[in-house]
C-alpha atoms as a PDB file:
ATOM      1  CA  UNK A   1       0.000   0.000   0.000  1.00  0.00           C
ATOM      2  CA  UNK A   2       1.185   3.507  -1.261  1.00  0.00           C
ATOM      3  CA  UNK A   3       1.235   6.273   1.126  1.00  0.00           C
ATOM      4  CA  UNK A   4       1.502  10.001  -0.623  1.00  0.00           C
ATOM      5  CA  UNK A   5       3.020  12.567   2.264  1.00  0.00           C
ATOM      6  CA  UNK A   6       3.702  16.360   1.778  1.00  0.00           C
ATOM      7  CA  UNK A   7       6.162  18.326   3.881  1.00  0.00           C
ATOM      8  CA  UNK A   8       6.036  21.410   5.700  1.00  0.00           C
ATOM      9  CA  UNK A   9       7.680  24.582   6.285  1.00  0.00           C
ATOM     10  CA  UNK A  10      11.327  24.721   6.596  1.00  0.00           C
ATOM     11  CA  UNK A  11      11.957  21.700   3.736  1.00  0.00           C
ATOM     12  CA  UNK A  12      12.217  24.262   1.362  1.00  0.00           C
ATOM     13  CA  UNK A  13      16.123  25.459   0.081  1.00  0.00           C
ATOM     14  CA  UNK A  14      16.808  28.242  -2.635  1.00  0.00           C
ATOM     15  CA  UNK A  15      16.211  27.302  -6.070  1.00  0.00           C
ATOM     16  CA  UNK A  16      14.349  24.189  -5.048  1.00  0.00           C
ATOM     17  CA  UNK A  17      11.923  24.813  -8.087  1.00  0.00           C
ATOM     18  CA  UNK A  18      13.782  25.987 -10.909  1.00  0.00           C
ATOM     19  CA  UNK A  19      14.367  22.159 -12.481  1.00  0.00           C
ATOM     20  CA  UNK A  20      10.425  21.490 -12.033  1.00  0.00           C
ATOM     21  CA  UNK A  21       9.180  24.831 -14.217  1.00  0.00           C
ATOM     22  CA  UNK A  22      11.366  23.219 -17.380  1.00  0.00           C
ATOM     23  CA  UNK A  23       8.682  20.303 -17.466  1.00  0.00           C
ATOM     24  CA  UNK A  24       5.714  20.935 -19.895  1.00  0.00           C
ATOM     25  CA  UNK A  25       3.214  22.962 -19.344  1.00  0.00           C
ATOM     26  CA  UNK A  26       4.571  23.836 -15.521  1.00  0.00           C
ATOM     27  CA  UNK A  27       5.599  27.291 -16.047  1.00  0.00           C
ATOM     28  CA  UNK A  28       2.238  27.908 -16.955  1.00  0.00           C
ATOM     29  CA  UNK A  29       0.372  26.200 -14.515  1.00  0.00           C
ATOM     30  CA  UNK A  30       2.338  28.047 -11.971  1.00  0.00           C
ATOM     31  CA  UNK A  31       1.970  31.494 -13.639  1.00  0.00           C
ATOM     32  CA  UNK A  32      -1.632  30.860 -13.233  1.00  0.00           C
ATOM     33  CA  UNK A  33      -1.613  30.148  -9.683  1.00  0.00           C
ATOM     34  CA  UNK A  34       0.860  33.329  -9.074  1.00  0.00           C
ATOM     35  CA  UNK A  35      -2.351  35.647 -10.786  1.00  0.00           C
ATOM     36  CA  UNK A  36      -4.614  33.534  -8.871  1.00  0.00           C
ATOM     37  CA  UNK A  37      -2.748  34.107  -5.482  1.00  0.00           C
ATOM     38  CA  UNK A  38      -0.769  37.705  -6.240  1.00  0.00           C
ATOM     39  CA  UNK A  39       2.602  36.008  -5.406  1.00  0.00           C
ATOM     40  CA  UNK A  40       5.217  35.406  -7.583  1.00  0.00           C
ATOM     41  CA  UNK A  41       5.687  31.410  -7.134  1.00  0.00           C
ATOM     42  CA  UNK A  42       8.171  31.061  -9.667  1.00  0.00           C
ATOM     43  CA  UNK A  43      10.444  34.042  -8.583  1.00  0.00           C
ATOM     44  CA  UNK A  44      10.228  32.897  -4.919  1.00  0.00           C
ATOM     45  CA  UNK A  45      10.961  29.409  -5.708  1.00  0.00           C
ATOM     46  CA  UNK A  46      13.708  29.475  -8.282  1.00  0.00           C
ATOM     47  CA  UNK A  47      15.460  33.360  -7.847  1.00  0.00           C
ATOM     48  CA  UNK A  48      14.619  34.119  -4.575  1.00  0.00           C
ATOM     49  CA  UNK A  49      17.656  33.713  -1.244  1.00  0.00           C
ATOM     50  CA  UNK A  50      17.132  31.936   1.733  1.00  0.00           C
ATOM     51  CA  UNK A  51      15.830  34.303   4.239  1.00  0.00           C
ATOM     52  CA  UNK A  52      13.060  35.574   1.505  1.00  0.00           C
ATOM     53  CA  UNK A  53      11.524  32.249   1.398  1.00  0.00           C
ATOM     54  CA  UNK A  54      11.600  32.019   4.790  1.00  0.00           C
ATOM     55  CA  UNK A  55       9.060  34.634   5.205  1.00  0.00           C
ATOM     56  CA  UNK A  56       6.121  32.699   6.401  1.00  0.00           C
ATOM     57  CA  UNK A  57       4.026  34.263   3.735  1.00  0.00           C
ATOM     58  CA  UNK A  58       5.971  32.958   0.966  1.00  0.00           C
ATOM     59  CA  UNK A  59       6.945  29.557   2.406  1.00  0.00           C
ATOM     60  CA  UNK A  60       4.204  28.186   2.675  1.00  0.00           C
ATOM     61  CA  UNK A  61       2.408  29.202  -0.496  1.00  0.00           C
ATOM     62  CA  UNK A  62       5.423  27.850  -2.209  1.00  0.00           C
ATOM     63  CA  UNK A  63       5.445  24.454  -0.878  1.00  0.00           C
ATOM     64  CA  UNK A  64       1.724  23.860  -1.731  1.00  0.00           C
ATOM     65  CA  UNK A  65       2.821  25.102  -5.244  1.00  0.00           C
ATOM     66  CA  UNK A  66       5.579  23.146  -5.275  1.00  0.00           C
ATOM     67  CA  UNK A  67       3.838  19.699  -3.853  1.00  0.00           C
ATOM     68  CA  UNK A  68       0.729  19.970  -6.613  1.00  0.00           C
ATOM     69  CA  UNK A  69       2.957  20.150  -9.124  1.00  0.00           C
ATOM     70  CA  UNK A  70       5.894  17.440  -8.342  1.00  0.00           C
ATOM     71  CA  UNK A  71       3.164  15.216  -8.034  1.00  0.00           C
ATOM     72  CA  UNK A  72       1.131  16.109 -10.918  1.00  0.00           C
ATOM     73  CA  UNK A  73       4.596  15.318 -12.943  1.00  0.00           C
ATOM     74  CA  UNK A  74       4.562  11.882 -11.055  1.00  0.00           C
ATOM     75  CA  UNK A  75       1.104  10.977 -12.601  1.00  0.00           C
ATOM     76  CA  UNK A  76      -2.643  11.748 -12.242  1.00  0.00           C
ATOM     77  CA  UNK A  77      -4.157  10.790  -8.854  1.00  0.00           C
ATOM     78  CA  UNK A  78      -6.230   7.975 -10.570  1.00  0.00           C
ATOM     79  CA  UNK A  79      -2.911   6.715 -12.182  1.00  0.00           C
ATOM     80  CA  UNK A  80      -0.733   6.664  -8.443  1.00  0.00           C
ATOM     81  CA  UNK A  81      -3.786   5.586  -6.313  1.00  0.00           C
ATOM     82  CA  UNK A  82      -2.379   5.626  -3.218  1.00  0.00           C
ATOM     83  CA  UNK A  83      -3.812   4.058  -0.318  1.00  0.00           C
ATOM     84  CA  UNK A  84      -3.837   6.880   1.743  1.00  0.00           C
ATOM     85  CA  UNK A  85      -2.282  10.904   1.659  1.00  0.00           C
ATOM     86  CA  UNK A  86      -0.768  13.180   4.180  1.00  0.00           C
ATOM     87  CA  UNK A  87       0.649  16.063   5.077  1.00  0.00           C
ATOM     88  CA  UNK A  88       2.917  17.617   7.739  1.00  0.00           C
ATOM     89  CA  UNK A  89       1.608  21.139   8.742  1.00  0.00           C
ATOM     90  CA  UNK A  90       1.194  22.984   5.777  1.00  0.00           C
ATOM     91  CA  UNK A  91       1.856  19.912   3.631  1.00  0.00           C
ATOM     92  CA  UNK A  92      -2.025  19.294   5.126  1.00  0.00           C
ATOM     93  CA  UNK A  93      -3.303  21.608   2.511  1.00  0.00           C
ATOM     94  CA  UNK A  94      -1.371  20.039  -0.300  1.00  0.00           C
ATOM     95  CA  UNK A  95      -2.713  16.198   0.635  1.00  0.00           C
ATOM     96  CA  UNK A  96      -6.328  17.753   1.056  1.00  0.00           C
ATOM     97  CA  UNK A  97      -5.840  18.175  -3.488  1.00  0.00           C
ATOM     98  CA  UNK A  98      -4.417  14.666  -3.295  1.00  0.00           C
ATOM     99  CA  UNK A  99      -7.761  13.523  -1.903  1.00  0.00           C
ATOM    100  CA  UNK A 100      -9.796  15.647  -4.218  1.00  0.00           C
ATOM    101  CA  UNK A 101     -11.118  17.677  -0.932  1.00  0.00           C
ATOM    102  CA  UNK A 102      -9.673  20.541  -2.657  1.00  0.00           C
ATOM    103  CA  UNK A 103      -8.958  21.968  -5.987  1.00  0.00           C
ATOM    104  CA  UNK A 104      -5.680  23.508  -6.621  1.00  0.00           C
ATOM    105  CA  UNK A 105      -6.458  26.965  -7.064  1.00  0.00           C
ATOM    106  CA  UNK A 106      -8.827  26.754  -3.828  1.00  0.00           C
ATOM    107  CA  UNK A 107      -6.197  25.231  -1.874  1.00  0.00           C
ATOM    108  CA  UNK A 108      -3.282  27.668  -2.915  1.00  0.00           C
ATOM    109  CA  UNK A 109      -5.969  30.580  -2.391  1.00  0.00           C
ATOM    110  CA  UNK A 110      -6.353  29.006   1.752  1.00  0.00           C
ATOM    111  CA  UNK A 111      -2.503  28.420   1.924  1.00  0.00           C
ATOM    112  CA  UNK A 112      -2.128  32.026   0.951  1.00  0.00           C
ATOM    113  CA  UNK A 113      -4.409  33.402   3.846  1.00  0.00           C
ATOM    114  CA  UNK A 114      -2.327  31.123   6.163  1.00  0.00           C
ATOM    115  CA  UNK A 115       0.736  32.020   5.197  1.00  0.00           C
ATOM    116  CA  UNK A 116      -0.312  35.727   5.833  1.00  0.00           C
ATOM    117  CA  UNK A 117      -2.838  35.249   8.853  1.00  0.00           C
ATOM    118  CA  UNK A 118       0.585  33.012  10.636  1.00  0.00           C
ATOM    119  CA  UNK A 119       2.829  35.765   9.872  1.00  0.00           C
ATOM    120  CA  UNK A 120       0.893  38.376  11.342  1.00  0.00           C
ATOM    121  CA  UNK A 121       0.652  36.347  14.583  1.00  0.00           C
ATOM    122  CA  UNK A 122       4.224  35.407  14.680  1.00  0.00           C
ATOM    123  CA  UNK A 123       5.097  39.157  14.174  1.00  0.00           C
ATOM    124  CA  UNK A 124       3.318  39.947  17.800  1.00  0.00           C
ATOM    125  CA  UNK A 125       6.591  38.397  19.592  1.00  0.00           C
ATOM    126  CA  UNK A 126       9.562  37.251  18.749  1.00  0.00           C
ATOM    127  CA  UNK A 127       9.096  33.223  18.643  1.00  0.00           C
ATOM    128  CA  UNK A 128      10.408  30.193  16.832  1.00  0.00           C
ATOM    129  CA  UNK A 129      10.953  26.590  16.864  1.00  0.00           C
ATOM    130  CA  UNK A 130      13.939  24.316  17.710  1.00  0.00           C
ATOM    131  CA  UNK A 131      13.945  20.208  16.912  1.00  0.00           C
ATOM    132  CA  UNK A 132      14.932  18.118  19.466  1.00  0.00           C
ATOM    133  CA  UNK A 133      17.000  14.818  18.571  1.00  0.00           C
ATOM    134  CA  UNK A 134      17.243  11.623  20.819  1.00  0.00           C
ATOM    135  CA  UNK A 135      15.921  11.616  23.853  1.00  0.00           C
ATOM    136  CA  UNK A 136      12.834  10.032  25.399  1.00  0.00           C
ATOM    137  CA  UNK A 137       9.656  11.587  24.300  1.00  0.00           C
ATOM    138  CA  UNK A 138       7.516  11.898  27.836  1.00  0.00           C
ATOM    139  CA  UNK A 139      10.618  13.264  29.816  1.00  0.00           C
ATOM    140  CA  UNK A 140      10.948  15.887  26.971  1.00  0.00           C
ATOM    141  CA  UNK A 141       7.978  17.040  27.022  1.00  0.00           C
ATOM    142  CA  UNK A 142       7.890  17.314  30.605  1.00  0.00           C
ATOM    143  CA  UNK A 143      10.907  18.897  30.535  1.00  0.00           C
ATOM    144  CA  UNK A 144       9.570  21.405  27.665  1.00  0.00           C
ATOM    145  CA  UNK A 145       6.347  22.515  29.447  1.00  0.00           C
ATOM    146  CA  UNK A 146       8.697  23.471  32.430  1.00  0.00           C
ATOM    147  CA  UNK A 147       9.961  25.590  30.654  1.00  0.00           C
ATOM    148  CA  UNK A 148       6.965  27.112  28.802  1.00  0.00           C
ATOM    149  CA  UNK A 149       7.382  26.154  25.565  1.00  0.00           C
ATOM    150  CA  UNK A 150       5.057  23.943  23.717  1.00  0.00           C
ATOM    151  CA  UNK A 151       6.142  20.476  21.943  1.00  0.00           C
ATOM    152  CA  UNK A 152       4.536  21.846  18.669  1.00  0.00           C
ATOM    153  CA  UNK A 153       5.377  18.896  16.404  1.00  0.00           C
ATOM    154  CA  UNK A 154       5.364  15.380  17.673  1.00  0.00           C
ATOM    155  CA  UNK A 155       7.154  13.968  14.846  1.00  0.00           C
ATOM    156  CA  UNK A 156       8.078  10.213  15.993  1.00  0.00           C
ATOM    157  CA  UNK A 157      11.541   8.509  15.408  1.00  0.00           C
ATOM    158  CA  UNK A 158      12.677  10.156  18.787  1.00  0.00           C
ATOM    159  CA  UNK A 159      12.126  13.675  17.272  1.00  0.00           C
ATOM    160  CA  UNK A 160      10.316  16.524  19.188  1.00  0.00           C
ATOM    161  CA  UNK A 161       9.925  19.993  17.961  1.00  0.00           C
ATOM    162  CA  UNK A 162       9.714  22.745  20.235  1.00  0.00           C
ATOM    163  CA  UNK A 163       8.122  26.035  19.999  1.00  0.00           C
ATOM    164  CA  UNK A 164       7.941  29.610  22.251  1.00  0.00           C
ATOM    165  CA  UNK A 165       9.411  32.575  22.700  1.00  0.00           C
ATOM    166  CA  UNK A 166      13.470  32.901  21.627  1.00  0.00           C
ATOM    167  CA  UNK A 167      14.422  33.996  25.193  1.00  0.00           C
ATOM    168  CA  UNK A 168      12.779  30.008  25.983  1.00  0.00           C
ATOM    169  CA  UNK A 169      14.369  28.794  23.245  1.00  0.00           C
ATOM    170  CA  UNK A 170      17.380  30.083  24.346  1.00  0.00           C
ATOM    171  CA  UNK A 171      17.313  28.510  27.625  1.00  0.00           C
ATOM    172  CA  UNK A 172      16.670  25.232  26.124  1.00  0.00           C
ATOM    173  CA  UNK A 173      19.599  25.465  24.223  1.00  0.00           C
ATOM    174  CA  UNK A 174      21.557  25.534  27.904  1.00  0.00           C
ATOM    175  CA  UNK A 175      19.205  23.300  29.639  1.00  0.00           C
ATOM    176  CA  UNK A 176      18.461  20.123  26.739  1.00  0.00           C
ATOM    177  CA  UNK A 177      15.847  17.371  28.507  1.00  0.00           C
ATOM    178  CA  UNK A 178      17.993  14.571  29.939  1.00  0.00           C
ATOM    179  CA  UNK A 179      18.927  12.272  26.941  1.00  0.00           C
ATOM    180  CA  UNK A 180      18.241  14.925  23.832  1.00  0.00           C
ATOM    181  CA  UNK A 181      21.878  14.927  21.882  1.00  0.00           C
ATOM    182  CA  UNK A 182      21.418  17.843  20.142  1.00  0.00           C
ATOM    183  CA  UNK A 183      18.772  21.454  19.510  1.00  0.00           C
ATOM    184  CA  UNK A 184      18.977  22.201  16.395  1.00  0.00           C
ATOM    185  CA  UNK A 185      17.033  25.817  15.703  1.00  0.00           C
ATOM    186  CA  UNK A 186      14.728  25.485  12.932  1.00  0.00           C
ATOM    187  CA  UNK A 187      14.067  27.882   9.722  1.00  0.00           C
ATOM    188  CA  UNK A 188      10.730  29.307  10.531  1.00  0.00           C
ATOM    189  CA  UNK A 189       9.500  32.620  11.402  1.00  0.00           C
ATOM    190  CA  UNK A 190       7.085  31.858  14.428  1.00  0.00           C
ATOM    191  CA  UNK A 191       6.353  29.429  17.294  1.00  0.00           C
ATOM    192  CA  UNK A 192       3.790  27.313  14.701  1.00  0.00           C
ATOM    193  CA  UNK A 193       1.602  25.303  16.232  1.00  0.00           C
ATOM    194  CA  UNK A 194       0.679  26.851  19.310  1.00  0.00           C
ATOM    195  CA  UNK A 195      -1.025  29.807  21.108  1.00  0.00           C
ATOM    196  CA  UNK A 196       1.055  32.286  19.681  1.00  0.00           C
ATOM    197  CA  UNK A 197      -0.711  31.401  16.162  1.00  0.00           C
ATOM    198  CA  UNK A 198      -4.496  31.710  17.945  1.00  0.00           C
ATOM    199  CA  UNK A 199      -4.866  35.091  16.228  1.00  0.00           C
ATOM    200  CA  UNK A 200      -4.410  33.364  12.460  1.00  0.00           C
ATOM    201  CA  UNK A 201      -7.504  30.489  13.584  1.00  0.00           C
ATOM    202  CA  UNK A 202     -10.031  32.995  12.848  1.00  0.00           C
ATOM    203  CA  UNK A 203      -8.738  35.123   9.619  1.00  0.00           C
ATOM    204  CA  UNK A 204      -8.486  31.383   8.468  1.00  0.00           C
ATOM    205  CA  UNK A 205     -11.700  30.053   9.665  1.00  0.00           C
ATOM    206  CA  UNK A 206     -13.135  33.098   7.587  1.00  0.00           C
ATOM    207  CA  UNK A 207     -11.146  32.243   4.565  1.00  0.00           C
ATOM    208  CA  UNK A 208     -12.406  29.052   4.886  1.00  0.00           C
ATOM    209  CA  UNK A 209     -16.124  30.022   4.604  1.00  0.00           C
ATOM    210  CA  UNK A 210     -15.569  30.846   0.774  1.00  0.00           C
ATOM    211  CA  UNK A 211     -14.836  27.445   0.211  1.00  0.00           C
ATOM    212  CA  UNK A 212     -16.677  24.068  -0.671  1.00  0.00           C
ATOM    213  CA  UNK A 213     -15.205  20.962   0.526  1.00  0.00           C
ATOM    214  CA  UNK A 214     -15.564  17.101  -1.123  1.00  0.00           C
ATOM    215  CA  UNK A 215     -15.551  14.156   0.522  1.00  0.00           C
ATOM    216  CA  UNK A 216     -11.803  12.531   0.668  1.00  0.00           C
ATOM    217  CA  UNK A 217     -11.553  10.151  -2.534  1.00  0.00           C
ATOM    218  CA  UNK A 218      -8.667   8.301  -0.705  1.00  0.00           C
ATOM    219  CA  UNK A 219      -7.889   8.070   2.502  1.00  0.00           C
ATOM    220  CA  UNK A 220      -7.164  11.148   4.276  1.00  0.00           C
ATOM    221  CA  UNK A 221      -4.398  10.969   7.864  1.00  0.00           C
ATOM    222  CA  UNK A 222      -4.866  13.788  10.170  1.00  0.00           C
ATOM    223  CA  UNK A 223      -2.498  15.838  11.818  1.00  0.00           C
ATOM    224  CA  UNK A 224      -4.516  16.336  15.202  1.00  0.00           C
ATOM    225  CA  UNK A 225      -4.585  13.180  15.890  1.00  0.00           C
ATOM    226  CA  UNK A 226      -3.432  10.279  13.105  1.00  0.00           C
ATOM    227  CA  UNK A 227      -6.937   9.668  12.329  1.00  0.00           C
ATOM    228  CA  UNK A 228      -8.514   8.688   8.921  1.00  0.00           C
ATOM    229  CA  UNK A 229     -10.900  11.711   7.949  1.00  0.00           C
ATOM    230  CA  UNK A 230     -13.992  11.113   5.833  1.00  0.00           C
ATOM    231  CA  UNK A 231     -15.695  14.422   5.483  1.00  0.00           C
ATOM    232  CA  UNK A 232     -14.196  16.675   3.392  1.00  0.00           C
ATOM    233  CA  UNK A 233     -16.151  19.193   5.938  1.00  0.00           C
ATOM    234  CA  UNK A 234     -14.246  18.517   8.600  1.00  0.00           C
ATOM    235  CA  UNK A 235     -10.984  18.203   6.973  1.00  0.00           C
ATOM    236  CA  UNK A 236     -11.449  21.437   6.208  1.00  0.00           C
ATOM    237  CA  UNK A 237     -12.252  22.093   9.699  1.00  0.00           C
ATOM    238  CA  UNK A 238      -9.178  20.492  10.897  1.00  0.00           C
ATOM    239  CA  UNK A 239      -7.338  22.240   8.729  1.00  0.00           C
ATOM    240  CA  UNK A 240      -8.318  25.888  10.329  1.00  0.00           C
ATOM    241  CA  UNK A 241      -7.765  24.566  14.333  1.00  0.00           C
ATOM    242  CA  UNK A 242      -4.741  23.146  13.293  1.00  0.00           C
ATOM    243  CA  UNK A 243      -2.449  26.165  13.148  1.00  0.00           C
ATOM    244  CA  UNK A 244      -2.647  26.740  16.852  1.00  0.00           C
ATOM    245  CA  UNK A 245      -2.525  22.868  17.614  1.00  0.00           C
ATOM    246  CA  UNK A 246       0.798  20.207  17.974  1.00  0.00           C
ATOM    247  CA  UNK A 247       1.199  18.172  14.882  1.00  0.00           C
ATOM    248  CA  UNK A 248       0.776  14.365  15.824  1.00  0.00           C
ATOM    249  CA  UNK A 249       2.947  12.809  12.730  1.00  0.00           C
ATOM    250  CA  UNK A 250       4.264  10.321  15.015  1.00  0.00           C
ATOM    251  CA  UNK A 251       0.596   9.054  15.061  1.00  0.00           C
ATOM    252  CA  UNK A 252      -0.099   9.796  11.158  1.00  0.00           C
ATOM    253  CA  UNK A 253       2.793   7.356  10.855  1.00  0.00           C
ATOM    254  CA  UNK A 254       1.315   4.616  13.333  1.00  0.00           C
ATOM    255  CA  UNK A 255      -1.782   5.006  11.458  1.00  0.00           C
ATOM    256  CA  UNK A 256      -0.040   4.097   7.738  1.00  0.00           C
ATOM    257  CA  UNK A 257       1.367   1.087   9.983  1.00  0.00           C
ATOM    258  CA  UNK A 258      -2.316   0.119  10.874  1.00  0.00           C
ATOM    259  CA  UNK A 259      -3.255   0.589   6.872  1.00  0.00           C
ATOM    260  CA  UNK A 260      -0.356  -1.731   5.951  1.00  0.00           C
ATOM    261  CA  UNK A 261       1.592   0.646   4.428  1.00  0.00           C
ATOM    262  CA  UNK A 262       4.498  -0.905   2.107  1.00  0.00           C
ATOM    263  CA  UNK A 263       5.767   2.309   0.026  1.00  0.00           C
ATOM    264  CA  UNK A 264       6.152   5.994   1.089  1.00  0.00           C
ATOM    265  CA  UNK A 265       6.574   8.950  -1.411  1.00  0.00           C
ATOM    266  CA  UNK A 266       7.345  12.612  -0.217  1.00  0.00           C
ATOM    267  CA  UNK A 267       6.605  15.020  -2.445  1.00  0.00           C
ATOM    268  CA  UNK A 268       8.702  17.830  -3.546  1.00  0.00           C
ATOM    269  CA  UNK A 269      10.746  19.392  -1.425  1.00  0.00           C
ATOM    270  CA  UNK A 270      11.299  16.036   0.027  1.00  0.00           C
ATOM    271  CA  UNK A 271      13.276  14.440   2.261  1.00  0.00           C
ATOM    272  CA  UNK A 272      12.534  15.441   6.207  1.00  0.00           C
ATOM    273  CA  UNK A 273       9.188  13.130   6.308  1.00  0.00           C
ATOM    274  CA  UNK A 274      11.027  10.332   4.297  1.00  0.00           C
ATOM    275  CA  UNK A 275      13.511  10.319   7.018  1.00  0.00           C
ATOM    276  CA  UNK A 276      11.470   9.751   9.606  1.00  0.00           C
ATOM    277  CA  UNK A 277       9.475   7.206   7.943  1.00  0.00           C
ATOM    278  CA  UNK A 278      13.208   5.594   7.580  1.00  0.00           C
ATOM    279  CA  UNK A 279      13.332   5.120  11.129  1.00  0.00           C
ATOM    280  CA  UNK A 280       9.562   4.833  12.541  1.00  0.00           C
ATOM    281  CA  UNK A 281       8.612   2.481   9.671  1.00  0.00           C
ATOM    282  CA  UNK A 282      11.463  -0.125   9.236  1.00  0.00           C
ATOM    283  CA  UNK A 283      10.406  -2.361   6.161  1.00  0.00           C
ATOM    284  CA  UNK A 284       8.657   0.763   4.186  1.00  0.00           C
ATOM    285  CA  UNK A 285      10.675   1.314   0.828  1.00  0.00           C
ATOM    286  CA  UNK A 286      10.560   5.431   0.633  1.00  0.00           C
ATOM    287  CA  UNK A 287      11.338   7.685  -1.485  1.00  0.00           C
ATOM    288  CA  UNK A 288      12.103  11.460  -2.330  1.00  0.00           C
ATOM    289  CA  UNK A 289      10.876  13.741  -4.811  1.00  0.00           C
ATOM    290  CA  UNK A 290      13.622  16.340  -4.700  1.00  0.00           C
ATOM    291  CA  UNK A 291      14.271  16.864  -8.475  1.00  0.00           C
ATOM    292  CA  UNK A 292      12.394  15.483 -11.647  1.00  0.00           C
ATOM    293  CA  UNK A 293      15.506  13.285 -11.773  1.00  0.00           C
ATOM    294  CA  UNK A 294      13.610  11.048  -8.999  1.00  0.00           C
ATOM    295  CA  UNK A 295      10.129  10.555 -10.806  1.00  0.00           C
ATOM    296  CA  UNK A 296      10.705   7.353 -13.181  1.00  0.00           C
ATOM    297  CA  UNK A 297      12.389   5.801  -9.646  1.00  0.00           C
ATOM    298  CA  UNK A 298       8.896   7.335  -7.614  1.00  0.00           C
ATOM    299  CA  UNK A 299       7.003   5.444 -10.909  1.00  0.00           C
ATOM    300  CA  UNK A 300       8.417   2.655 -10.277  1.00  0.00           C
ATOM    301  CA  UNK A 301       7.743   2.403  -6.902  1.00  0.00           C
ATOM    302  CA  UNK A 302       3.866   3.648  -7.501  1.00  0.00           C
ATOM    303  CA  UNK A 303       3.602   0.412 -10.304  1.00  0.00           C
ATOM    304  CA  UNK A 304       5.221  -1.821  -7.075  1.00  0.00           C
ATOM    305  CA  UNK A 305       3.157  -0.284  -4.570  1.00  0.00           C
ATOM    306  CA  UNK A 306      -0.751   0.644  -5.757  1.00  0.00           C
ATOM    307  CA  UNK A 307      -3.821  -0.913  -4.880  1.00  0.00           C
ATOM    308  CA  UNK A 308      -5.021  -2.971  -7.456  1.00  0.00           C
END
């Protein structure tokens, strides 16, 4: 069974788009969804440095733009039937097309007032997020909350993500939970993912109104929780709460174990969810999209790896 995943902010590098707008017809598909959006997606993704795509405004747009259309080069959804879609924050939006909840323009129109409404709220105080490697999960959390920060992303394979103010961050840097090897500051512009972001719930929630939801064709893995979603109502739903919520991938991933997963793909920019699948999911061929160099390995692996 084929799992499709999407990843979220901070998996994207300079120039990560320029080889994917020399396949056919994706120039214009993504010229399109700049007018749509009023954001320059192929400046941004293939001109534009590091700290401009880090803007939370841009990032996330980007990725969405950049997921649709690595897998679109993959194949049709009919053609890669996977078994079940997901994404990791953001990467949400982009596996809510994969299931046909959302259309693309619809869904880079949401990711657009997210990006925005999240960079808005991050610009009230200075926060961000740090990863946490090794370690055992329940005395780093523990350890976390003592601190005040919140463990925004629950990411499995002995990785916790931590988000709060910098001066917090800054004392976990000197005071690491008992067992963590390393903190490793992440590239995002706000503590994601947690109270600091409750101001973005309801600019999105409104965004949200304009927009009409379908049912999940394939199975759709939740970030609240690791829960299959049927209603493409409340996946929409989810989608809005979840900005000021942890993400629960470590459960997403226990749920593709319950599915019988057998073959993970990461869309473009991939590479962070495909490692952790590499160590939660042992058995689980995975691979990559980083380049169009890696789709006739990812077709191969869809032929191996769909439901008949």
């Amino acid at each position: 069974m084929l799992v499709l995943v999407a990843p979220g902010q901070g998996a994207q590098t300079p120039g990560f788009l320029t080889d994917w707008l020399a396949l056919p017809g994706a120039a214009d598909r993504v010229a399109a969804w700049s007018d749509a959006i009023g954001l320059d997606l192929a400046h941004f993704g293939t001109k534009a440095d590091a700290d401009e795509i880090r803007d939370t405004s841009v990032a996330q747009p980007l990725l969405v733009a950049a997921g649709i259309l690595s897998a679109a080069a993959l194949g049709d959804m009919s053609g890669i039937a996977p078994g079940a879609v997901a994404g990791h924050s953001v990467g949400e939006i982009t596996a809510a097309v994969f299931a046909g909840v959302l259309d693309d323009t619809a869904a880079l129109s949401l990711v657009r007032r997210r990006g925005l409404a999240m960079a808005e709220a991050a610009a009230v105080t200075e926060t961000g997020m740090s990863a946490l490697l090794g370690g055992d999960p329940e005395v780093s959390v523990a350890h976390l909350e003592k601190l005040g920060l919140t463990p925004a992303n629950v990411n499995g394979a002995g990785q916790i993500v931590a988000a709060g103010t910098m001066a917090q961050l800054a004392a976990l840097g000197e005071d690491k939970p008992e067992g963590v090897r390393k903190v490793v500051p992440l590239k995002v512009a706000g503590a994601f993912h947690t109270h600091h972001m409750a101001p973005a719930v309801d600019k999105l929630a409104e965004a949200a109104k304009a927009l009409t939801p379908t049912d999940p064709k394939v199975t759709y893995v939740s970030n609240k929780d690791g829960q299959a979603v049927a209603s493409g109502a409340e996946v929409l739903e989810r989608l809005v709460g979840q900005v000021a919520n942890p993400v629960r991938w470590d459960r997403c991933m226990e749920t593709f174990k319950e599915l019988g997963v057998t073959a993970l793909i990461e869309v473009c920019p991939g590479g962070t969810l495909t490692g952790l699948a590499k160590r939660a999911l042992p058995g689980v061929k995975t691979l990559a999209l980083k380049s169009p160099a890696d789709l006739d390995a990812a077709r191969e692996l869809v032929a191996e790896h769909t439901q008949a």
